[in-house]
N, C-alpha and C. Protein backbone atom coordinates (compact mmCIF):
# COMPACT_ATOMS: atom_id res chain seq x y z
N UNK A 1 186.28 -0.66 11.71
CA UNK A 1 187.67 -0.32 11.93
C UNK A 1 188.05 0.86 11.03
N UNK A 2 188.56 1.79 11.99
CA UNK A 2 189.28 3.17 10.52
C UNK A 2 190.11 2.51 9.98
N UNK A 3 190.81 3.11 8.94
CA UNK A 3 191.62 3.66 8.15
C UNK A 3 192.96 3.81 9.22
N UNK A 4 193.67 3.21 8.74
CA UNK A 4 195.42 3.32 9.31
C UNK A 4 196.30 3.36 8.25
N UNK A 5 196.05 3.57 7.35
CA UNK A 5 197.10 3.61 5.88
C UNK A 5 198.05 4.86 6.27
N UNK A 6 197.91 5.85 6.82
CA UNK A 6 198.77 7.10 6.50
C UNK A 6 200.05 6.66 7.85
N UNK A 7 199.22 5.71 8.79
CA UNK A 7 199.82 5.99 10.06
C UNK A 7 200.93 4.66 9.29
N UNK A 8 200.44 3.81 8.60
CA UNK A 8 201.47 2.51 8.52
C UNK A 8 202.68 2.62 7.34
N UNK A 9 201.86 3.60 6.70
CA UNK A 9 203.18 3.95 5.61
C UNK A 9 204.33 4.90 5.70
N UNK A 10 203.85 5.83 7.09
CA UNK A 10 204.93 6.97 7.41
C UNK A 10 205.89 6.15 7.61
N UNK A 11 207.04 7.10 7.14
CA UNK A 11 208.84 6.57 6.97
C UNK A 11 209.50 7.88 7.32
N UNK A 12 210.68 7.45 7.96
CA UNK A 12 211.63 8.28 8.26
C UNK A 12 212.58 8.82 6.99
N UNK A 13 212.52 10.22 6.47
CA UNK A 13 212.65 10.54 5.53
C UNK A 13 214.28 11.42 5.78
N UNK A 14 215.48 11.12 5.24
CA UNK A 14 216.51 11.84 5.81
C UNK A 14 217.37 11.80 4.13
N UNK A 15 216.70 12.06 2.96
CA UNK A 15 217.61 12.14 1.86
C UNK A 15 216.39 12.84 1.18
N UNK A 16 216.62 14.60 0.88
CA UNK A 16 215.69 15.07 0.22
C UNK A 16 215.69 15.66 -1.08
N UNK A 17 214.46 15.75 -2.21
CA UNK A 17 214.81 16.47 -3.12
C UNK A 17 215.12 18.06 -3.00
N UNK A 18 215.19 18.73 -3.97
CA UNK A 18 215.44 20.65 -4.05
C UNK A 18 213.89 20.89 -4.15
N UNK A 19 212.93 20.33 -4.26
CA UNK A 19 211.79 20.95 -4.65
C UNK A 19 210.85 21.83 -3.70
N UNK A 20 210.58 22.84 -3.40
CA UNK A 20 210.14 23.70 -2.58
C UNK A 20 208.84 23.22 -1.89
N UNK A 21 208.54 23.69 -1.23
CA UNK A 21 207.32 23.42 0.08
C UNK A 21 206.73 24.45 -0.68
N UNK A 22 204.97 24.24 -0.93
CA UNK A 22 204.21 25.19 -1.20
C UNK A 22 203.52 25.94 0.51
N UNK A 23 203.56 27.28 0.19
CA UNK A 23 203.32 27.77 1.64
C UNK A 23 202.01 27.38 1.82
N UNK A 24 200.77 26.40 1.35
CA UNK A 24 200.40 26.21 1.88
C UNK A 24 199.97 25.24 2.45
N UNK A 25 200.98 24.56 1.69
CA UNK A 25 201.04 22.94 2.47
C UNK A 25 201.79 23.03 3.72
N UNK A 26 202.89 24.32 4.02
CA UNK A 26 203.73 24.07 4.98
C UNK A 26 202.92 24.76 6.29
N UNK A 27 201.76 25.62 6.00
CA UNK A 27 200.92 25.69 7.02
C UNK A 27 199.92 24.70 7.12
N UNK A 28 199.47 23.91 6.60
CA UNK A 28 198.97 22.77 7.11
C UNK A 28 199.25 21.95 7.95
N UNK A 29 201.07 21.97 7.24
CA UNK A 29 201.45 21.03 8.46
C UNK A 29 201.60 21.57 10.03
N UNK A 30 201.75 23.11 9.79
CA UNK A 30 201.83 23.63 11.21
C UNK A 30 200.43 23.79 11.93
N UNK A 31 199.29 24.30 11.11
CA UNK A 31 197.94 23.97 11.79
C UNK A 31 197.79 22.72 12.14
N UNK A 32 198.29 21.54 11.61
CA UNK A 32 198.30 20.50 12.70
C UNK A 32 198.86 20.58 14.05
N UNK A 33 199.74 21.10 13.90
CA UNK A 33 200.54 21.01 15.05
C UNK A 33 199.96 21.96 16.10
N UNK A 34 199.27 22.87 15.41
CA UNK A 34 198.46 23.87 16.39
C UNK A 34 197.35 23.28 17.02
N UNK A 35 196.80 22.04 16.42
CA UNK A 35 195.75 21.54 16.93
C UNK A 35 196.14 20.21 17.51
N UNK A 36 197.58 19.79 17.79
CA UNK A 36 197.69 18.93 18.43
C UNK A 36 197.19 19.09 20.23
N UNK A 37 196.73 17.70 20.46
CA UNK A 37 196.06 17.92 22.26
C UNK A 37 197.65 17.62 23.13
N UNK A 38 197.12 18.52 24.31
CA UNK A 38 198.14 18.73 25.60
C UNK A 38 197.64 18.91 26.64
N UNK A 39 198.78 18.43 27.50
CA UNK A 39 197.83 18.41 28.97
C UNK A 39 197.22 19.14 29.95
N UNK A 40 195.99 19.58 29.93
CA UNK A 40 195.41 20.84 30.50
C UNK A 40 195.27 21.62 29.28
N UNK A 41 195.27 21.11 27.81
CA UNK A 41 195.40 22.15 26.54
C UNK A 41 196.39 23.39 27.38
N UNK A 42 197.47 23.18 27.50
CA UNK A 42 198.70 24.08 27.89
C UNK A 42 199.72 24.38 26.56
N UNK A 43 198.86 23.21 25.63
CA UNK A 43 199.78 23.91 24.39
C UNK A 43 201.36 24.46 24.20
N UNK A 44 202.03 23.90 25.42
CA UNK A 44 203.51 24.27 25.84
C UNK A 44 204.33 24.38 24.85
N UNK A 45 204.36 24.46 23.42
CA UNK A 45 205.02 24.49 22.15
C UNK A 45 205.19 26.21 21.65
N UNK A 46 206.23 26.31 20.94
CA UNK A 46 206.50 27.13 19.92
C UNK A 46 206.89 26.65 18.66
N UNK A 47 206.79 26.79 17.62
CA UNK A 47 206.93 26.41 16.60
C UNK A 47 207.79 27.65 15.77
N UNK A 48 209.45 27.17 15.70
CA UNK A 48 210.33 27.80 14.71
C UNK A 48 210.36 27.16 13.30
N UNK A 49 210.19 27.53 12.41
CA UNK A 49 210.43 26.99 10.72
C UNK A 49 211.82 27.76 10.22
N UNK A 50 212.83 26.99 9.80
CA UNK A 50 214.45 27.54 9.38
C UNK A 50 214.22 27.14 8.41
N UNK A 51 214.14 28.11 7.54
CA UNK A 51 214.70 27.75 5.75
C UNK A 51 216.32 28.25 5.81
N UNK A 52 216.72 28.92 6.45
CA UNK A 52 218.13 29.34 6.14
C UNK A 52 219.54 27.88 6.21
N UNK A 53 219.59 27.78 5.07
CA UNK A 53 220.87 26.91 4.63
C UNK A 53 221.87 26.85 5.76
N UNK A 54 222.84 27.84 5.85
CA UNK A 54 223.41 28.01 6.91
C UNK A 54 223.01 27.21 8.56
N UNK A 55 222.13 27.94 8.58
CA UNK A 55 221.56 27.64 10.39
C UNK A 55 220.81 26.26 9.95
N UNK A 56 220.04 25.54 8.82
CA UNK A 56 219.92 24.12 8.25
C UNK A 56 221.67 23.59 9.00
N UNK A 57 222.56 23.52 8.16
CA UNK A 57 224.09 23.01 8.36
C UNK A 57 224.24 23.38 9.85
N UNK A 58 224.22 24.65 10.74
CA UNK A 58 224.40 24.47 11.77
C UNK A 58 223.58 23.69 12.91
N UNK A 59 222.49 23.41 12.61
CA UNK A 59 221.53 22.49 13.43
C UNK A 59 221.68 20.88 13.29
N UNK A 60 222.64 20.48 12.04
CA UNK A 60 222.83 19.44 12.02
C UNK A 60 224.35 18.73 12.48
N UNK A 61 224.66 19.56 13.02
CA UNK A 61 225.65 19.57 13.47
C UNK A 61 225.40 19.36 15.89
N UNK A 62 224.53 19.48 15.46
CA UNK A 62 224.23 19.62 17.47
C UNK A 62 223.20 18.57 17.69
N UNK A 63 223.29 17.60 16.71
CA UNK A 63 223.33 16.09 17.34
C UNK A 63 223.93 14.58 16.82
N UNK A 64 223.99 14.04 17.01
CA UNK A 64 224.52 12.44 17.13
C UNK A 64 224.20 12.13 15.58
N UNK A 65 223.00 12.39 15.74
CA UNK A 65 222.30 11.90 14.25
C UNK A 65 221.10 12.91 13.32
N UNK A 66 221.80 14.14 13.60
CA UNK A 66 221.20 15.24 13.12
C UNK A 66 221.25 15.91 11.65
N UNK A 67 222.37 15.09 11.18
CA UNK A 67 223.18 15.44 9.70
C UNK A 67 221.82 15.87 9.00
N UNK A 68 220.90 14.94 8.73
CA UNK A 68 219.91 14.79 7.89
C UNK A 68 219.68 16.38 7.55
N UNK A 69 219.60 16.76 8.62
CA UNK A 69 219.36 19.01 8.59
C UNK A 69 219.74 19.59 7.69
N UNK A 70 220.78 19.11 7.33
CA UNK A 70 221.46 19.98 5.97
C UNK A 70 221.19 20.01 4.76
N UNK A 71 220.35 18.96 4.62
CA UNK A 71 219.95 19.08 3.43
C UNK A 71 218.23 18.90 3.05
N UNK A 72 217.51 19.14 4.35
CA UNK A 72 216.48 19.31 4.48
C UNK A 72 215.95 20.61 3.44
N UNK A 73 214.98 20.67 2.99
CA UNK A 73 214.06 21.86 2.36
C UNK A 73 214.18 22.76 3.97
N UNK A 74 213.31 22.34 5.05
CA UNK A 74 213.26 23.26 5.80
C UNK A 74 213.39 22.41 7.34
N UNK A 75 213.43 23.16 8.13
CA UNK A 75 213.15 22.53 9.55
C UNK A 75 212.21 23.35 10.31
N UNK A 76 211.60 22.31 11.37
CA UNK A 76 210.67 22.97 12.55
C UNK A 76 211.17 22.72 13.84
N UNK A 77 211.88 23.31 14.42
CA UNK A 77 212.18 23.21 15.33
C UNK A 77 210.90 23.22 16.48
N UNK A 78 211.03 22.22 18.10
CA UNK A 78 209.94 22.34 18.57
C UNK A 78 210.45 23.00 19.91
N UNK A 79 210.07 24.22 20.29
CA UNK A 79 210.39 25.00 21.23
C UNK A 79 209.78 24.50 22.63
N UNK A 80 210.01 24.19 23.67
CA UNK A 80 208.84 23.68 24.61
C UNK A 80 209.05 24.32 25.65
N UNK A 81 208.11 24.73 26.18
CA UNK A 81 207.94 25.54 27.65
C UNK A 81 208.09 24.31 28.58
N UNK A 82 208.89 24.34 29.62
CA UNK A 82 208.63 23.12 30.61
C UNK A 82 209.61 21.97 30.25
N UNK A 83 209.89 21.17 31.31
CA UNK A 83 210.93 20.19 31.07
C UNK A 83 210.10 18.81 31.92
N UNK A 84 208.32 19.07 32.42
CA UNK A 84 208.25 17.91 32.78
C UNK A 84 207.77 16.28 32.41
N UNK A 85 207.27 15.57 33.14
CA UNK A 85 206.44 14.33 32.08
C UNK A 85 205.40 14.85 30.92
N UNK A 86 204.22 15.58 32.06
CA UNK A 86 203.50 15.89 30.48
C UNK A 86 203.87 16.41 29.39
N UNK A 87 205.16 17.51 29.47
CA UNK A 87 205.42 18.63 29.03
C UNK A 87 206.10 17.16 27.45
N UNK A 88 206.85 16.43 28.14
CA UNK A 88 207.61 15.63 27.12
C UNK A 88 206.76 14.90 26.33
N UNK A 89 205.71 13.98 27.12
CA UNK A 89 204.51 13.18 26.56
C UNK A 89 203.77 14.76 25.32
N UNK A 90 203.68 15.90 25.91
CA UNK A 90 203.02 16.42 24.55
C UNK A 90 204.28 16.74 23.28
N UNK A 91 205.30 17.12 23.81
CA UNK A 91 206.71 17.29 22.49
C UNK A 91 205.87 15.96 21.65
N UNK A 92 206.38 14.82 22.01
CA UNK A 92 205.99 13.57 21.36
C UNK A 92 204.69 13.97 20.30
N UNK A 93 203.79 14.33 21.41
CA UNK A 93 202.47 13.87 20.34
C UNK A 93 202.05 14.86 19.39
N UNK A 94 202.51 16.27 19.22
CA UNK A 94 203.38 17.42 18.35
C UNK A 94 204.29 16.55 17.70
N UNK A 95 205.15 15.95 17.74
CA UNK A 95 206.18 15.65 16.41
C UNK A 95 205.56 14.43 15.85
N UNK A 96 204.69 13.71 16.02
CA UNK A 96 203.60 12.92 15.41
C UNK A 96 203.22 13.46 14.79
N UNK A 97 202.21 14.70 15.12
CA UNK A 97 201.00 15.43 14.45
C UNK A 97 201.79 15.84 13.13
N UNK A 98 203.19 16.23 13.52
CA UNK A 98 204.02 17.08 12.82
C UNK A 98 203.89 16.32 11.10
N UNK A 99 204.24 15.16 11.68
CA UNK A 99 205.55 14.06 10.96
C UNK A 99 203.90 13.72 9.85
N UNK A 100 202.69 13.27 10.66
CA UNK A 100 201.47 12.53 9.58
C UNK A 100 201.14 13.70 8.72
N UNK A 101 200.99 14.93 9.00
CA UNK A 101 200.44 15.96 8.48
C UNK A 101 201.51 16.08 7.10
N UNK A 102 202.71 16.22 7.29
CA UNK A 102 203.53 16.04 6.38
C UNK A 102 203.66 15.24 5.33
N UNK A 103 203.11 13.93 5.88
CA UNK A 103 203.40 13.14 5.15
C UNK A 103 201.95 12.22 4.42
N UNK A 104 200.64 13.38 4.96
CA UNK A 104 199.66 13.93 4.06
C UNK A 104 199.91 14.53 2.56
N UNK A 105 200.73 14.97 2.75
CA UNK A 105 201.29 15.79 1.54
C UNK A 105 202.27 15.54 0.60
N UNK A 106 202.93 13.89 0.54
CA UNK A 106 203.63 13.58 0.69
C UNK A 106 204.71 14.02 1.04
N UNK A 107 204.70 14.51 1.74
CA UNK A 107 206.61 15.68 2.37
C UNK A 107 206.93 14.82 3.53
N UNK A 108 208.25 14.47 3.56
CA UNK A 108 208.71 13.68 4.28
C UNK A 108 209.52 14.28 5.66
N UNK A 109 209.87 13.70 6.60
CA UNK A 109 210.09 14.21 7.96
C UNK A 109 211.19 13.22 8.47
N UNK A 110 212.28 14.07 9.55
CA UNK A 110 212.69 12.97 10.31
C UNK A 110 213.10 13.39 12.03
N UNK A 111 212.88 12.86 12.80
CA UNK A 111 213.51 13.45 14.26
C UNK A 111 214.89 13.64 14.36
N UNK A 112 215.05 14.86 14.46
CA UNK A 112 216.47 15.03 15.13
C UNK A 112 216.65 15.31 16.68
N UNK A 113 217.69 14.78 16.87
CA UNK A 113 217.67 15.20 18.61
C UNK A 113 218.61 16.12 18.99
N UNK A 114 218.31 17.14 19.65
CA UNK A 114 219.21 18.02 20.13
C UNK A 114 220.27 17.77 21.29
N UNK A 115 221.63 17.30 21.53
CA UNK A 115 221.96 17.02 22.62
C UNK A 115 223.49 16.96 22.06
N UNK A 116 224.02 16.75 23.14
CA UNK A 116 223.91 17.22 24.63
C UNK A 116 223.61 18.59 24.98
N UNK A 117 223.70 18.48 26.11
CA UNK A 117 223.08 20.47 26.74
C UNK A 117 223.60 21.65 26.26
N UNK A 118 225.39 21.38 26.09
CA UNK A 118 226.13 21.89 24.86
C UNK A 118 225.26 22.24 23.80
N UNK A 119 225.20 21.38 23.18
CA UNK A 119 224.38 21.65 21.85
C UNK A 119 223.06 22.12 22.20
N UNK A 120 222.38 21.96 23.40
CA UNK A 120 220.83 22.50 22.74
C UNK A 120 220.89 24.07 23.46
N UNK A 121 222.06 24.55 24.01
CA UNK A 121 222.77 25.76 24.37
C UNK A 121 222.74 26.48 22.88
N UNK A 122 223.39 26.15 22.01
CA UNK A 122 223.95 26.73 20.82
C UNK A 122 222.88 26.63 19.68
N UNK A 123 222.20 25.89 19.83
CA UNK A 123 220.87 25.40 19.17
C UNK A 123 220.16 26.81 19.66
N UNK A 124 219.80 26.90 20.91
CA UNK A 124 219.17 27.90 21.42
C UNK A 124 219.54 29.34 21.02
N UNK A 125 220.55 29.58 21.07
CA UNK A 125 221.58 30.85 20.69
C UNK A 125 221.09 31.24 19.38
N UNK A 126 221.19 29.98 18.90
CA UNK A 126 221.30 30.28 16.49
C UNK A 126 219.42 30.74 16.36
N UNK A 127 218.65 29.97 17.43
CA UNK A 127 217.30 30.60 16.78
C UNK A 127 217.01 31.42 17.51
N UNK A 128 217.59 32.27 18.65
CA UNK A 128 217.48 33.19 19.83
C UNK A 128 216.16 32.73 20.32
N UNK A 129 216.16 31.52 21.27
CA UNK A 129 215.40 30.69 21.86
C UNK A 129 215.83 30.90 23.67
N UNK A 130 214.60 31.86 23.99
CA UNK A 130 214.86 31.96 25.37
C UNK A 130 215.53 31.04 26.61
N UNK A 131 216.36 31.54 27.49
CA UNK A 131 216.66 30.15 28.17
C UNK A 131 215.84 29.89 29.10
N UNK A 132 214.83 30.03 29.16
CA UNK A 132 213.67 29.22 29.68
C UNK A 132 213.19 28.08 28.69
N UNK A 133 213.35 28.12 28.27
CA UNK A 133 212.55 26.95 26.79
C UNK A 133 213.46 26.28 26.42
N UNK A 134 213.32 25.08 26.19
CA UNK A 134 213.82 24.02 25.76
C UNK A 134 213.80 23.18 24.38
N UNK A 135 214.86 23.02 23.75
CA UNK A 135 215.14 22.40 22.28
C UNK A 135 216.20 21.21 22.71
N UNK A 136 214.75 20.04 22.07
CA UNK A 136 215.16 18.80 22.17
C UNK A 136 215.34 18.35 21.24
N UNK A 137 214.52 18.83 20.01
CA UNK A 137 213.74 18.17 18.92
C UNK A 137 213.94 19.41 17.42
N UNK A 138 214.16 18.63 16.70
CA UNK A 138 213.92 19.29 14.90
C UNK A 138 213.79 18.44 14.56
N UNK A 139 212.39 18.56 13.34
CA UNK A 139 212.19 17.92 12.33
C UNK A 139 212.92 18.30 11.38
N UNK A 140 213.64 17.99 10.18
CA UNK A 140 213.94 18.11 9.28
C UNK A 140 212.42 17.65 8.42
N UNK A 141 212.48 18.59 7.40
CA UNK A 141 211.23 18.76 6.61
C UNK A 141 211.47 18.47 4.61
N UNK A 142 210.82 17.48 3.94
CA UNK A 142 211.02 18.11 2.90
C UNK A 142 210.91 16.49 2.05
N UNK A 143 210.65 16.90 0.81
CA UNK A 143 209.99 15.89 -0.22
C UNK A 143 210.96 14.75 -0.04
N UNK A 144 210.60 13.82 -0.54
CA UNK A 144 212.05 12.56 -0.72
C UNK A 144 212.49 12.66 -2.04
N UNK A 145 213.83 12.25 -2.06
CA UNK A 145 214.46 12.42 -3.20
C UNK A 145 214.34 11.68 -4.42
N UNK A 146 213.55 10.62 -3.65
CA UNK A 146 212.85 9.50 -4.86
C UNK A 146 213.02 8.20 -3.73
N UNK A 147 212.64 6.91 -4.61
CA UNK A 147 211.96 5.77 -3.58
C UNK A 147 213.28 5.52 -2.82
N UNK A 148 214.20 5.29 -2.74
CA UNK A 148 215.40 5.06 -2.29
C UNK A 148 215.33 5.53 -1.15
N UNK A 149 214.89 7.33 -0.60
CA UNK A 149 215.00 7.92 0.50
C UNK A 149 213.58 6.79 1.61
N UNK A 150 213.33 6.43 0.38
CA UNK A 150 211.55 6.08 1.79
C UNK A 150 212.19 4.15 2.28
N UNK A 151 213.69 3.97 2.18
CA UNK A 151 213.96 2.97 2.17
C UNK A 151 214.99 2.60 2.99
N UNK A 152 215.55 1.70 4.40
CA UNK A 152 216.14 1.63 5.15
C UNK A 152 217.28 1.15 4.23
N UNK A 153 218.35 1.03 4.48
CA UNK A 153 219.70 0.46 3.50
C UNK A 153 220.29 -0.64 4.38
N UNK A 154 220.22 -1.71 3.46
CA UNK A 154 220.39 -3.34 4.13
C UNK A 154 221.26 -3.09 4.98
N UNK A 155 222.05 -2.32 5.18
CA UNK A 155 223.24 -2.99 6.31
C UNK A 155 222.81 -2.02 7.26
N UNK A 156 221.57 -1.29 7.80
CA UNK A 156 221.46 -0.58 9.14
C UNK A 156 221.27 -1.70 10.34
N UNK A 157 221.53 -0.72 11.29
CA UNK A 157 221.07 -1.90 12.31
C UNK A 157 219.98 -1.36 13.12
N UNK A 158 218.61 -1.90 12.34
CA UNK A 158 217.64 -1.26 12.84
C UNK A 158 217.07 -2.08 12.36
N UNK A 159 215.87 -2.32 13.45
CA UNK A 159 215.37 -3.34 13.11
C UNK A 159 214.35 -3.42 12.23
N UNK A 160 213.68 -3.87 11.15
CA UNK A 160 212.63 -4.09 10.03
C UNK A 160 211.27 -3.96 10.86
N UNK A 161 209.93 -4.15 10.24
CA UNK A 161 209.19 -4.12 10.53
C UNK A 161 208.57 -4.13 11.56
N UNK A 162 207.56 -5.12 11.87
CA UNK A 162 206.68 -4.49 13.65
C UNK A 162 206.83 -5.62 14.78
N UNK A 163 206.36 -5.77 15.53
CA UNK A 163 206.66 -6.84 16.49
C UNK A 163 204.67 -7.36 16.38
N UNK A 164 204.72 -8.78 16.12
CA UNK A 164 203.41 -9.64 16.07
C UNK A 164 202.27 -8.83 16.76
N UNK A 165 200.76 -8.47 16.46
CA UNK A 165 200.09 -8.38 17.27
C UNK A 165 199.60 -9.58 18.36
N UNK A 166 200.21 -10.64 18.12
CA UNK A 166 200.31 -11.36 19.22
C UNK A 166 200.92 -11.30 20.44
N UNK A 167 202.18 -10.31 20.40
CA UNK A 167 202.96 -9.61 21.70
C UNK A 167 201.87 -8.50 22.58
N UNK A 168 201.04 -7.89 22.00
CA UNK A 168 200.26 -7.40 22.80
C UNK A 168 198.97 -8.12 23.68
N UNK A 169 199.41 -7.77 24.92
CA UNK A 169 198.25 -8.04 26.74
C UNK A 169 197.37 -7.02 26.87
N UNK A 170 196.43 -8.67 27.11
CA UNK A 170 195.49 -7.51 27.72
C UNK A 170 195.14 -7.89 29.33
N UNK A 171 194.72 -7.72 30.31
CA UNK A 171 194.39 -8.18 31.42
C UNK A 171 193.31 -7.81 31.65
C-alpha cells in the first residue's frame, strides 16, 4: 500500500501568515499543475498568479465565500478553455494537483468560486481574461498563520471527518 499522508493531512487553509512564497517553491507548485493529466492531454488550463493586493481584495469579493483572497500571499487563478464535462472533470484534477503540491511545501490553499456570471464577468475584466475562457476557480495561496488556520472552528457547519470505509460498494 503507498503512502497517503500528504493526501490525508491536506486542509483548507483560509487565514494566512505575511511570509513570502520562495519563487521556487511557487513554481513547483505550478509545474505541478503543468503536469497535471487531461482529457486527450488537451491541457485546457491557463494559469494566472496575482500577487497584487488590490486585485487579491477585488477577487474576493466575486464570490459567496471568496473573502479568504484578501489576505492570501498570492492567488492562481484557473483559466479554462471550454465549458464541457471533461473540460470541468480536468479544472478539478488541476486544483488538486494545485492544492497537494502546495501543501508539499507546507503552503496552504483554499477554493474559491467564482460566481455568479456577474462576477466571473468582472473577474475576467481585472485579469484581462479572454471571453472565450472561463473563471470558475481561485486558489488563494499562502503559508498558515499558525495551527489555528489548519483548524475548522467548532461552530461551522461542516461536517468533521470522513464517512466509514464501510460505506464504500463494490459489485
Amino acid at each position: 500500500m503507498r503512502e497517503t499522508g500528504l493526501i490525508k493531512s491536506l486542509r483548507s487553509v483560509r487565514l494566512f501568515s505575511e511570509r513570502e512564497i520562495p519563487d521556487a517553491v511557487l513554481l513547483d507548485i505550478l509545474d505541478a499543475g503543468r503536469w497535471t493529466g487531461s482529457a486527450k492531454n488537451t491541457q485546457p488550463w491557463d494559469l494566472i498568479v496575482v500577487k497584487n493586493r488590490e486585485s487579491l481584495g477585488a477577487l474576493a469579493k466575486y464570490g459567496r465565500y471568496a473573502g479568504h483572497l484578501a489576505s492570501a500571499t498570492l492567488a492562481i487563478a484557473l483559466v479554462m478553455r471550454g465549458d464541457d464535462a471533461p473540460t470541468l472533470m480536468d479544472e478539478g484534477r488541476l486544483m488538486q494537483n494545485l492544492m497537494l503540491a502546495a501543501w508539499a511545501h507546507g503552503v496552504g490553499s483554499c477554493i474559491a468560486s467564482i460566481y455568479p456570471a456577474a462576477n466571473e464577468q468582472r473577474a475576467r475584466e481585472l485579469l484581462g481574461i479572454p471571453p472565450d475562457r472561463h473563471l470558475r476557480t481561485v486558489l488563494s495561496i499562502g503559508y498558515p498563520a499558525g495551527p489555528q488556520a489548519l483548524r475548522l472552528p467548532a461552530n461551522a457547519p461542516i461536517p468533521r471527518g470522513r464517512r466509514p470505509m464501510a460505506d464504500a460498494r463494490s459489485t
